[in-house]
Protein backbone atom coordinates (compact mmCIF):
# COMPACT_ATOMS: atom_id res chain seq x y z
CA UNK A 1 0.00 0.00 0.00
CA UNK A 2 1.35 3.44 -1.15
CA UNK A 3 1.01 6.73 1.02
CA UNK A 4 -1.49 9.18 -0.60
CA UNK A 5 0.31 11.77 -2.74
CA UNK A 6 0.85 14.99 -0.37
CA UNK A 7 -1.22 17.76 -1.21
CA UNK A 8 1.30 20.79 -0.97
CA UNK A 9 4.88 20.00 -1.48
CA UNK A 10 7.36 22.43 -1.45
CA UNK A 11 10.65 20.90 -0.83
CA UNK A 12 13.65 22.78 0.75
CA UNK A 13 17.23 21.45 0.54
CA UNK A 14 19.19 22.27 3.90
CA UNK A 15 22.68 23.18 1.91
CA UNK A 16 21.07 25.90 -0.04
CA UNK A 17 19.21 27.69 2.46
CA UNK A 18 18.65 31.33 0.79
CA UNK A 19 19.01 34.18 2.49
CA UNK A 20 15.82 35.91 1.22
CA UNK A 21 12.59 34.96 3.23
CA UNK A 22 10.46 32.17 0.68
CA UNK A 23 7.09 33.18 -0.13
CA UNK A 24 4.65 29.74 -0.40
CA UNK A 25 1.13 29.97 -1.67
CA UNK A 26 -0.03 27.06 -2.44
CA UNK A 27 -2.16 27.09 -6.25
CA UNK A 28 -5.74 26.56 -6.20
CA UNK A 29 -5.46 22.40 -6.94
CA UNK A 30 -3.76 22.20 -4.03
CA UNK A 31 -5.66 24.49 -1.87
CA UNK A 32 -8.56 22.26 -3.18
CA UNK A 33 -7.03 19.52 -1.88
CA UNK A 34 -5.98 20.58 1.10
CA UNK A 35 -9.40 21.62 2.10
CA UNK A 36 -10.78 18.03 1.55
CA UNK A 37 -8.18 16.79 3.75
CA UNK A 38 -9.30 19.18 6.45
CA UNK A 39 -12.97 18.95 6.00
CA UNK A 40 -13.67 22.69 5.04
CA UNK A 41 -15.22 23.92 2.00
CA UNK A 42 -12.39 25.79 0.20
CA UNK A 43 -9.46 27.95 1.14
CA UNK A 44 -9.74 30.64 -1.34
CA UNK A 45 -6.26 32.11 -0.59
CA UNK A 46 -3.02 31.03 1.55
CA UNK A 47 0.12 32.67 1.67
CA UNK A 48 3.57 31.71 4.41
CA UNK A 49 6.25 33.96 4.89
CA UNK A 50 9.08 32.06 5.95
CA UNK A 51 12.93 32.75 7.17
CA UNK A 52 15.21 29.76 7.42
CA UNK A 53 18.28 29.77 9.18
CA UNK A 54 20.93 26.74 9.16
CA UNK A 55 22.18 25.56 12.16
CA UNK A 56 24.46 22.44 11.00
CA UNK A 57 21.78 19.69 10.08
CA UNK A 58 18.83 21.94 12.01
CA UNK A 59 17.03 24.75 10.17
CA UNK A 60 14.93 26.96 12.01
CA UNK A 61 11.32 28.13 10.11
CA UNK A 62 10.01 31.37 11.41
CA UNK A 63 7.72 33.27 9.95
CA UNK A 64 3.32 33.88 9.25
CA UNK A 65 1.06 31.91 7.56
CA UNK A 66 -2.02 34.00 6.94
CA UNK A 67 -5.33 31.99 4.97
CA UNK A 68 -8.79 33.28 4.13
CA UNK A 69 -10.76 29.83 4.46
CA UNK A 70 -14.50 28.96 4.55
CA UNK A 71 -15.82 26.25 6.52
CA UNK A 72 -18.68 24.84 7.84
CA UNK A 73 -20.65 25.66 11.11
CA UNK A 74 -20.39 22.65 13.24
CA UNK A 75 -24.03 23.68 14.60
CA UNK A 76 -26.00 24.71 11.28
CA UNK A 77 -23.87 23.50 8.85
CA UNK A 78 -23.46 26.65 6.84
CA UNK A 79 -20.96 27.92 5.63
CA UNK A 80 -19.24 30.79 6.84
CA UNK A 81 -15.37 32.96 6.39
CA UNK A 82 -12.53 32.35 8.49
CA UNK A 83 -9.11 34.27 8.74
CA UNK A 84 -6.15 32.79 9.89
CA UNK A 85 -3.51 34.85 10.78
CA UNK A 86 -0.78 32.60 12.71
CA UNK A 87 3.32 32.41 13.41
CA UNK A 88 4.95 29.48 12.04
CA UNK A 89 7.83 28.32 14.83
CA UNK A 90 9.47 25.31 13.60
CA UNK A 91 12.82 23.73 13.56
CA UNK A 92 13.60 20.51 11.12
CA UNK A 93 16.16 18.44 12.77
CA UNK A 94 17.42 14.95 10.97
CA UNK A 95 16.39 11.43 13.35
CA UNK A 96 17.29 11.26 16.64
CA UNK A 97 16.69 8.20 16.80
CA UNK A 98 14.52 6.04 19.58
CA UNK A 99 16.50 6.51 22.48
CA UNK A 100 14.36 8.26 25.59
CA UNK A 101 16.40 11.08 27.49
CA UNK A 102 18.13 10.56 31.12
CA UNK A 103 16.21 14.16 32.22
CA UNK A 104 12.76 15.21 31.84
CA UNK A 105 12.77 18.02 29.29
CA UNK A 106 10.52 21.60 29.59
CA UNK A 107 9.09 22.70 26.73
CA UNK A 108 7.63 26.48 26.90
CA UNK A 109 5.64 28.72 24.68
CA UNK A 110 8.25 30.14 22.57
CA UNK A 111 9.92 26.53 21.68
CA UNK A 112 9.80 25.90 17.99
CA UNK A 113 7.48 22.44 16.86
CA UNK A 114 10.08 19.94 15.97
CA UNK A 115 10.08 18.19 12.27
CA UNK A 116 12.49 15.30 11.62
CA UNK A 117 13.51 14.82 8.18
CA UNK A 118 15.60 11.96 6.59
CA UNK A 119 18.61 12.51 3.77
CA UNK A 120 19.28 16.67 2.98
CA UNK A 121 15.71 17.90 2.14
CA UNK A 122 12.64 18.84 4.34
CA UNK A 123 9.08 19.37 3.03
CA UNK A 124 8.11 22.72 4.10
CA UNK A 125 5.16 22.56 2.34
CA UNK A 126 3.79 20.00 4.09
CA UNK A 127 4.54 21.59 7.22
CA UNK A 128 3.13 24.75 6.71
CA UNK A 129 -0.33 22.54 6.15
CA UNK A 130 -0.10 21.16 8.99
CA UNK A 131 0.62 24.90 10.69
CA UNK A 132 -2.64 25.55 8.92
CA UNK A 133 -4.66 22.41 10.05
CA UNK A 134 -4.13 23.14 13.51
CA UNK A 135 -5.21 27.00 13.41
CA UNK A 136 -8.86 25.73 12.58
CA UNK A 137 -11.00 25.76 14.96
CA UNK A 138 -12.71 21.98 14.42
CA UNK A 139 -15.80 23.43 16.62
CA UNK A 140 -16.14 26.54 14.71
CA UNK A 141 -19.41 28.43 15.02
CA UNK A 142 -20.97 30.18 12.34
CA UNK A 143 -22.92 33.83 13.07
CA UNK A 144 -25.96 32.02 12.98
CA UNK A 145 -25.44 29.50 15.12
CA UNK A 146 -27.57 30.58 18.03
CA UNK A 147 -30.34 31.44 15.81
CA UNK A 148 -30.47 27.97 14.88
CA UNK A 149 -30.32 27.17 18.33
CA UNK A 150 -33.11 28.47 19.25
CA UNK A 151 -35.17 27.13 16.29
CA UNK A 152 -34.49 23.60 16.84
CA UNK A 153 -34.50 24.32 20.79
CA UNK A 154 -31.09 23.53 21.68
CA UNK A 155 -30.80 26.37 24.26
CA UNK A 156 -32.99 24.36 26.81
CA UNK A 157 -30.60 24.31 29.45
CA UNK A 158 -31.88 20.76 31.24
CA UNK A 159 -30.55 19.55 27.29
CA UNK A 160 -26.90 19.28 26.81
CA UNK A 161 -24.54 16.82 25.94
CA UNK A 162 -24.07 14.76 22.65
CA UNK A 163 -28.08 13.93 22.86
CA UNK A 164 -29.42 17.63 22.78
CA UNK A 165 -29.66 17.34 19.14
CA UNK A 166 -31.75 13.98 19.22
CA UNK A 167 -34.14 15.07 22.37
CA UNK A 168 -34.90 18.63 19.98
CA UNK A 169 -35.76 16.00 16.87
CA UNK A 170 -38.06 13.55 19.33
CA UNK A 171 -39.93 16.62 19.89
CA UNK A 172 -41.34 17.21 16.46
């Protein structure tokens, strides 16, 4: 069994890291694509911004990813727009291998997401996805969410939980 094709691929070889930020947007196939994957209706535009900097066999990604998307209300199921506006912290460092640390390590805020990548190329395109995947909200409300609340009487406060929805159809 093959892995499915990747849907933004934008590969970046570690000894010819430019000195110029790179500018990724992604063209509409794969913004199609990539919206499938995440269960949204489109992304009509994305566009990263991203400084690399070589440290040996680590290079450090910082940057903005910034994405006008439109996805569906998790209550109503309409559509609605979303901007994403969001830093991209990362640092691609090659295997380290299985081996489990002798000290408990703190990670804090500002600590850069770590990618590993095998041979002298990283796929920063794949990784700026993924940057995008997890700025969407996966519980999004739409603006008209409440309204349709309160039409199919899910603001009755004696119904919540993952049954409100089934109680409000038993009604009718």
């Amino acid at each position: 069994m093959t892995a499915p094709e990747a849907e933004y691929v934008y590969m970046v070889d570690i000894r010819q890291i430019p000195a110029e930020p790179l500018v990724l947007e992604p063209d509409e196939e794969a913004r199609r694509r990539l919206a499938g994957r995440f269960a949204i209706t489109s992304i009509p535009a994305m566009r990263a911004v991203v400084s690399l900097e070589r440290e040996g066999s680590r290079v450090t990604a910082n940057g903005r990813l910034t994405a006008d998307v439109i996805q569906p209300c998790r209550i109503s199921g309409e559509d609605f727009p979303v901007s994403v506006d969001e830093p991209i912290a990362l640092r691609f460092v090659p295997p380290m291998g299985t081996a489990v640390p002798d000290e408990e390590i703190e990670l804090t805020a500002d600590a850069c997401d770590e990618i590993e990548y095998e041979g002298t190329a990283f796929d920063l395109g794949e990784a700026i996805a993924q940057t995008l995947a997890l700025a969407l909200d996966p519980f999004a409300e739409g603006p008209n969410a409440d309204a349709f609340r309160a039409e199919h009487g899910l603001n009755d406060a004696g119904l919540t939980g993952p049954f409100a929805a089934l109680a409000a159809l038993k009604k009718d």
